[in-house]
Each structure stands twice: as C-alpha cells, then as structure tokens.
N, C-alpha and C. Protein backbone atom coordinates (compact mmCIF):
# COMPACT_ATOMS: atom_id res chain seq x y z
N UNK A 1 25.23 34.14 68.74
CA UNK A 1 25.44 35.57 68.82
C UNK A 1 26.67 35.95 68.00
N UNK A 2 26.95 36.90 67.44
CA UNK A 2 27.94 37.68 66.55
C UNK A 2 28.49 38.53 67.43
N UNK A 3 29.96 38.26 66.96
CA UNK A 3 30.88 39.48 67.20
C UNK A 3 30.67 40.43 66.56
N UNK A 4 31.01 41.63 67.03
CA UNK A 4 31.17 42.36 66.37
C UNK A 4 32.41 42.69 65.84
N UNK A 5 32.52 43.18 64.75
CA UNK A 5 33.64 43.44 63.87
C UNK A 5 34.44 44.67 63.57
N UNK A 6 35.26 44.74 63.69
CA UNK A 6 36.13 46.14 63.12
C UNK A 6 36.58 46.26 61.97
N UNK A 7 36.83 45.00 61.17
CA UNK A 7 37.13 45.23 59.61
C UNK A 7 36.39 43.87 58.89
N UNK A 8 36.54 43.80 57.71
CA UNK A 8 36.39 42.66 56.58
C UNK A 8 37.49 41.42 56.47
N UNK A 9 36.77 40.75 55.75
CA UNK A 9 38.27 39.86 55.51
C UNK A 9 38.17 40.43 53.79
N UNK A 10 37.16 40.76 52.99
CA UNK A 10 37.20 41.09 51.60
C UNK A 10 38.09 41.52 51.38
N UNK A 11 38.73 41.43 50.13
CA UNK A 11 39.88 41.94 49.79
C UNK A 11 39.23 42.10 48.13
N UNK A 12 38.44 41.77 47.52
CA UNK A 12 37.95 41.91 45.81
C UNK A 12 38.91 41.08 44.92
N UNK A 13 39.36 40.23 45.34
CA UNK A 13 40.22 39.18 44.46
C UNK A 13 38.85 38.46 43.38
N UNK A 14 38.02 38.10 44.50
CA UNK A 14 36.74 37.57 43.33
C UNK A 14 36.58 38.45 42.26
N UNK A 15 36.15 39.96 42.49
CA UNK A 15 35.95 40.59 41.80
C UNK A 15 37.16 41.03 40.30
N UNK A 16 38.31 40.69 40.85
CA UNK A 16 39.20 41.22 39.80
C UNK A 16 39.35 39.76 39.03
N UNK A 17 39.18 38.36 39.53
CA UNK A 17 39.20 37.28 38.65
C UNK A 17 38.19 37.38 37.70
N UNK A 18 37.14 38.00 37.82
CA UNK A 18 36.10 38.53 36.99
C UNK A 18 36.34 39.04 35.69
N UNK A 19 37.08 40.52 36.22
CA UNK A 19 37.67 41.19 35.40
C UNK A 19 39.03 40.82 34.31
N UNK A 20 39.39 39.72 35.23
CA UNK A 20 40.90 39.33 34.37
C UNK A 20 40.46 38.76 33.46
N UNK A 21 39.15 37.87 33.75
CA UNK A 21 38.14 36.63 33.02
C UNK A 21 37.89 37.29 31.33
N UNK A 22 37.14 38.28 32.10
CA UNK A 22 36.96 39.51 30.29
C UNK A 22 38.44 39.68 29.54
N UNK A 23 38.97 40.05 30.25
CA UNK A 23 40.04 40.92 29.85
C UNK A 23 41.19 39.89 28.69
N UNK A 24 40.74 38.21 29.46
CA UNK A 24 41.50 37.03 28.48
C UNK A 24 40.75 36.87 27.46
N UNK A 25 39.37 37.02 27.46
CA UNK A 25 38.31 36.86 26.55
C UNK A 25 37.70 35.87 26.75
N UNK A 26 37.62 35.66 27.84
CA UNK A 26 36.92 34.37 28.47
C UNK A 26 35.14 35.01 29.00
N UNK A 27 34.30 34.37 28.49
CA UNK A 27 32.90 34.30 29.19
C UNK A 27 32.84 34.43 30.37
N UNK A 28 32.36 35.59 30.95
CA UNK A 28 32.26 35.57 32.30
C UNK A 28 30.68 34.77 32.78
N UNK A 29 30.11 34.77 31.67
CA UNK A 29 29.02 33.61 32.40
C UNK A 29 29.28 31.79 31.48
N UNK A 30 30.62 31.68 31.52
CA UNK A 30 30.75 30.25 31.92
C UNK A 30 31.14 29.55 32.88
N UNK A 31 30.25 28.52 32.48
CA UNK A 31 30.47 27.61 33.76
C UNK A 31 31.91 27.10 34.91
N UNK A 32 31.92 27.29 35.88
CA UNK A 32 32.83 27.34 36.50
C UNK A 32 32.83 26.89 38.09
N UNK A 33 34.11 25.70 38.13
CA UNK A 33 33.48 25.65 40.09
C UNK A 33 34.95 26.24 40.86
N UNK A 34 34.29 26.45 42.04
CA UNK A 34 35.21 27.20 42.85
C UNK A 34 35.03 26.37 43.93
N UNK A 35 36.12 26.41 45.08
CA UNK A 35 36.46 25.73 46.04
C UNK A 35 36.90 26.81 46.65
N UNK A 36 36.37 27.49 48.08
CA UNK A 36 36.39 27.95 48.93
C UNK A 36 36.85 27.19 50.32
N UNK A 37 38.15 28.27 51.08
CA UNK A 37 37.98 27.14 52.62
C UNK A 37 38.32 28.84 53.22
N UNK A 38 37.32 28.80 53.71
CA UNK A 38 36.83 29.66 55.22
C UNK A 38 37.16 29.51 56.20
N UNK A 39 38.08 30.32 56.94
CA UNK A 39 38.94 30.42 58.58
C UNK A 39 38.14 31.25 59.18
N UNK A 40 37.98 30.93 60.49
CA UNK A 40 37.45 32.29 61.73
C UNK A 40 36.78 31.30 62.31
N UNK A 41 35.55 32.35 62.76
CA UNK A 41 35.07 31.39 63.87
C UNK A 41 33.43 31.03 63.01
N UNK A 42 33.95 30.07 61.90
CA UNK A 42 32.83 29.54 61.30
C UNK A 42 31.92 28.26 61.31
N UNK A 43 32.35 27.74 62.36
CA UNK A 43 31.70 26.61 62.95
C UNK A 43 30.97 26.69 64.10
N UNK A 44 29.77 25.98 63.95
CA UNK A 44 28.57 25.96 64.93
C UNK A 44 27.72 27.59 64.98
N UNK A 45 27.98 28.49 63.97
CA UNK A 45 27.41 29.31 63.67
C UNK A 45 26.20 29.53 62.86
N UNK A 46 25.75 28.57 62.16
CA UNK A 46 24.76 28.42 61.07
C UNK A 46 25.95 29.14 60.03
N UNK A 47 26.93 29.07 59.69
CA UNK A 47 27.94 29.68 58.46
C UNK A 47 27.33 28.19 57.12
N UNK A 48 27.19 27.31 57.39
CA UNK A 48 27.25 26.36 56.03
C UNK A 48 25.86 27.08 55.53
N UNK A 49 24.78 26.59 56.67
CA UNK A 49 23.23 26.93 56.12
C UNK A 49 23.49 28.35 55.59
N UNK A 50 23.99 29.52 56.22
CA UNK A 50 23.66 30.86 55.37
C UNK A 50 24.19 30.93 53.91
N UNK A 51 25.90 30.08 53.73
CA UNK A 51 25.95 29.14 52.90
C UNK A 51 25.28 28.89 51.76
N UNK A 52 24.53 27.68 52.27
CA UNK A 52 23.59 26.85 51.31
C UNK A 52 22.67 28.21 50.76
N UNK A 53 21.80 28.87 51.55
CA UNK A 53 21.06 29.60 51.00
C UNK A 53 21.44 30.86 50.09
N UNK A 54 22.43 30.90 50.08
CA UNK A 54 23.35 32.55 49.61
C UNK A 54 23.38 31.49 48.04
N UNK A 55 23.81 30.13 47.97
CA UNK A 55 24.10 29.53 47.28
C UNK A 55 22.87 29.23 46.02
N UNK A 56 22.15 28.90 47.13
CA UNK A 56 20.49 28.60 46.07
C UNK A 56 20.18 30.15 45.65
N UNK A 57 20.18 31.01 46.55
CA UNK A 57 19.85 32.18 45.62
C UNK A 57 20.64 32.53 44.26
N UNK A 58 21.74 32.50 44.51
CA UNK A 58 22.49 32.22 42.90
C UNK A 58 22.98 31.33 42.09
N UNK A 59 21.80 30.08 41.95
CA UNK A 59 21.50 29.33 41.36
C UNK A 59 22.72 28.11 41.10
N UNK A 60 23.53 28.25 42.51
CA UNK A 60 24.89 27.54 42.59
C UNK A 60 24.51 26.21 42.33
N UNK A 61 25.30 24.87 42.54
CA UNK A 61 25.26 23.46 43.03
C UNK A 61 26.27 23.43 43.65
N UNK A 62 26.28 22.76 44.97
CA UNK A 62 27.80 22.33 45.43
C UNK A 62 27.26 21.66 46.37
N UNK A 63 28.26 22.11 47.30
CA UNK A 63 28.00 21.81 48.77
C UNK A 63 29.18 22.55 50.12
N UNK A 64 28.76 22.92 50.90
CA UNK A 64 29.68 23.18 52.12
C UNK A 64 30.11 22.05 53.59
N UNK A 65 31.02 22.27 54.05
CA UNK A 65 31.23 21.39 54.92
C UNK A 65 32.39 21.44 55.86
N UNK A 66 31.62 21.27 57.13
CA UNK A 66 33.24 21.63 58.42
C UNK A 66 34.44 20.70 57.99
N UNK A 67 35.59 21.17 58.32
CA UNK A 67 36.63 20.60 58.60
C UNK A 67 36.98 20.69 59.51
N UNK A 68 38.26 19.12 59.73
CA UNK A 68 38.91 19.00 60.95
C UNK A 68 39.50 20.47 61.77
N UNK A 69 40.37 20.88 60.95
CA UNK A 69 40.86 22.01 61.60
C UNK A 69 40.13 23.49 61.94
N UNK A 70 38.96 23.34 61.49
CA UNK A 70 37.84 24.74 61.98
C UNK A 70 37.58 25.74 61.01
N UNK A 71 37.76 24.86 59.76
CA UNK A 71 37.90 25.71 58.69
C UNK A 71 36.50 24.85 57.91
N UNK A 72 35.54 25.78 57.03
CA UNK A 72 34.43 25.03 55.96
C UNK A 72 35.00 25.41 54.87
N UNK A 73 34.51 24.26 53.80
CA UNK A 73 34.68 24.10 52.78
C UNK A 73 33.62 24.34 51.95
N UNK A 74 33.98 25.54 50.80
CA UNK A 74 32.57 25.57 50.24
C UNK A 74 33.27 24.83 48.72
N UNK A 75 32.60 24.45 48.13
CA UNK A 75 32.50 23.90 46.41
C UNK A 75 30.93 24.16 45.86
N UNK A 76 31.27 25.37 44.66
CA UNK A 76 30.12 25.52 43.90
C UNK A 76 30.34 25.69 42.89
N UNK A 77 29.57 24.83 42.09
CA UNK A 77 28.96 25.28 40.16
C UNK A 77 28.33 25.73 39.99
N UNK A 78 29.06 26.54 38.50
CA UNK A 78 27.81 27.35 38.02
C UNK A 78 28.07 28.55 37.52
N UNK A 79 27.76 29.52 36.67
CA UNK A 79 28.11 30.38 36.01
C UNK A 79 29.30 31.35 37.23
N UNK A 80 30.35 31.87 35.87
CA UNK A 80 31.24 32.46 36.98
C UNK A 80 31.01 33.36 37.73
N UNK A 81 30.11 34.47 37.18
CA UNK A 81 29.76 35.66 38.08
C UNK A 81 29.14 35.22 39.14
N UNK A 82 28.28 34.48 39.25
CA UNK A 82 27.39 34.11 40.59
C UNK A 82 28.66 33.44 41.34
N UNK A 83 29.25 32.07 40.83
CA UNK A 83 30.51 32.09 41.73
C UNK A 83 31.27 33.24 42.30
N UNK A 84 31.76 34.42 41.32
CA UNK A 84 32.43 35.78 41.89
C UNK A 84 31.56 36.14 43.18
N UNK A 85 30.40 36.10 42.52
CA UNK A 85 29.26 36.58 43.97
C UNK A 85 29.35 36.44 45.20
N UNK A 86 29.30 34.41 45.24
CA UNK A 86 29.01 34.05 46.23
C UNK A 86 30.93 34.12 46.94
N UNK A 87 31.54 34.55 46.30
CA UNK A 87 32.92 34.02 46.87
C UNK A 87 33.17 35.84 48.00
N UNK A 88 32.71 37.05 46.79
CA UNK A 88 32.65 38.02 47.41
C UNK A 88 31.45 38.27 48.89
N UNK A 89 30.43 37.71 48.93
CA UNK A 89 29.71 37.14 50.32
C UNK A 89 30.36 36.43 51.06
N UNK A 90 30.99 35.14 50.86
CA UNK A 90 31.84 34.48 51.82
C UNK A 90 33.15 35.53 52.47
N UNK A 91 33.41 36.47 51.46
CA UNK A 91 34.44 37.32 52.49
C UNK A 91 33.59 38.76 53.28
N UNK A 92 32.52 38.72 53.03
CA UNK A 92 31.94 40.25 53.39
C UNK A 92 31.54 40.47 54.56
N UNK A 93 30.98 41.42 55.35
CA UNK A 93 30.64 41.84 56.77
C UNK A 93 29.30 40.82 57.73
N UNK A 94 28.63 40.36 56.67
CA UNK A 94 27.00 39.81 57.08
C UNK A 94 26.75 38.30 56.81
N UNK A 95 27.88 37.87 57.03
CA UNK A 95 28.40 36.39 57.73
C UNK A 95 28.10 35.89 58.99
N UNK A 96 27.52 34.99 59.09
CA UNK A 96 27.65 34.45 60.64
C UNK A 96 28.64 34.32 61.14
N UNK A 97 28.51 34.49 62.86
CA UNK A 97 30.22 34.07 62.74
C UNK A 97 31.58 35.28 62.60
N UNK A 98 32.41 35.02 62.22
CA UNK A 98 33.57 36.10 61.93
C UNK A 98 34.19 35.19 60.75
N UNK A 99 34.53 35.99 59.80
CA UNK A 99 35.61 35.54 58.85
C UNK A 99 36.67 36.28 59.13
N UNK A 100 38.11 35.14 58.89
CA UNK A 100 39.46 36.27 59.04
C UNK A 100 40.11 36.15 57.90
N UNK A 101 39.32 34.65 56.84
CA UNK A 101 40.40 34.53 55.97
C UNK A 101 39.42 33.81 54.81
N UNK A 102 39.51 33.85 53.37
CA UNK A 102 39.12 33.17 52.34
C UNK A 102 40.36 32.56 51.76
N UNK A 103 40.57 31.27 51.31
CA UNK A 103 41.34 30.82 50.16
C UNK A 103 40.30 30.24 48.86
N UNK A 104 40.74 30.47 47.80
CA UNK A 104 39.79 30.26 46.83
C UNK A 104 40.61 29.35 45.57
N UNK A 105 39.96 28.67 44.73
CA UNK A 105 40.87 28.10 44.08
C UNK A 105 39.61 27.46 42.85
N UNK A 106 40.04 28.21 41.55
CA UNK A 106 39.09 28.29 40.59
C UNK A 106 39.74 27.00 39.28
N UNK A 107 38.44 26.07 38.90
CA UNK A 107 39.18 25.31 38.25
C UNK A 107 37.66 24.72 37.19
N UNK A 108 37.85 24.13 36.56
CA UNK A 108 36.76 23.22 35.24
C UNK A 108 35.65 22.73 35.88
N UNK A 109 34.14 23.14 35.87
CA UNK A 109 33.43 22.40 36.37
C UNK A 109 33.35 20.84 36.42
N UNK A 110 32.93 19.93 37.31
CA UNK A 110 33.37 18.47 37.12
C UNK A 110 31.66 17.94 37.17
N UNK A 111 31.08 18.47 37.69
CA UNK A 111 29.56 18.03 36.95
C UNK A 111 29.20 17.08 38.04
N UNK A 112 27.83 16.79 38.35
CA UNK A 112 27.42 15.49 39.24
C UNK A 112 26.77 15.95 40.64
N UNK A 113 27.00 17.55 40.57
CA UNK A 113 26.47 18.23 41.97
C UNK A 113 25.33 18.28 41.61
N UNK A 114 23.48 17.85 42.42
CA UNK A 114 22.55 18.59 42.81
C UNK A 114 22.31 19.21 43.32
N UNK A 115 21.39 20.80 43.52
CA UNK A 115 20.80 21.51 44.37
C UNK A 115 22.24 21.84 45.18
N UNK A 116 22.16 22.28 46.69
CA UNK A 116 23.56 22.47 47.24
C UNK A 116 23.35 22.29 48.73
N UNK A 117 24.18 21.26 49.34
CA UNK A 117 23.98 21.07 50.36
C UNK A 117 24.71 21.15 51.58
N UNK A 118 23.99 20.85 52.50
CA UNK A 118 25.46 20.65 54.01
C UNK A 118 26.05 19.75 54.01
N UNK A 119 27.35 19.36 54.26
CA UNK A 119 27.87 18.05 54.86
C UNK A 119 28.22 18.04 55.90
C-alpha cells in the first residue's frame, strides 16, 4: 500500500544536467551511465521491479539493488536523455513506496551490462 504524499522529492537537477550537457556541446544522446541511490521507504515495495521496467522502457541496461542501509541502488546505460528520464522518474510522485531523497552521480559508460536487472 502507498502513502500518500504531500510533496516530491524532484527537484529537475536531471533535467538541467541535460541542459548544461547542450550548452558544453556535448551530445545529449551519448552514451552515458548514471548511478542512482534512492532513500525513503523503498524497500519491499516492488521500487527495484517498477525500476527495472521504467528502465526497459527506455531502452536502459543496468541494474537496481537494496542496500544495507535502506537505500537502492540504481546503475543504468545508455543514451543520456533516457538516463535524464529515468533519473527524473526515480524522483517523481508515481513511485512505489515514498521517495525523500535522490543522489545521482554521472560518469563514462563502462560497458558489460545486459538487459536490466534486480539484485
């Protein structure tokens, strides 16, 4: 069951790394992985599976996965905008679960991910 919510955790940081992306003259559809870790109450919610599937719809590779401290870990490749995408979904209203917090951390794809899975 879901809480209900009174605000977002979004804040559009995805969205303006986007924009900064153009603005250096960088391809916004190159390849790119992102590392996501998700705070709230995202465990035992189905949060990885909605996850995985938010993920296959935009043609990600990675994978998600609980951590010790109650926080998931997402890692996905793959063109940057769909990363922007999926990073702006991981903070948005129609999450399982509650989000209170995104950290994100954008770096060189490293290659070797299939399809995208749970851990």
């Amino acid at each position: 069951m879901r809480g209900k919510r009174t605000s977002c955790a979004g804040s559009g940081r995805g969205v303006r790394e986007a924009n900064e992306a153009r603005g250096k003259g960088r391809s916004v559809e190159e390849s790119v992985r992102l590392t996501a870790w998700v705070r709230g109450r995202v465990q035992g919610v189905g949060f990885r599976w909605w996850t995985r599937a938010r993920a296959l719809e935009l043609g990600l590779a990675g994978w998600a996965r609980n951590t010790d401290d109650g926080r998931v870990e997402v890692v996905a490749e793959g063109p940057r905008e769909a990363c922007v995408k999926l990073l702006e979904l991981l903070r948005g209203c129609d999450t399982p679960g509650r989000v209170d917090g995104v950290v994100e951390r954008w770096s060189e794809v490293r290659g070797g991910l299939g399809g995208f899975r749970e851990r």
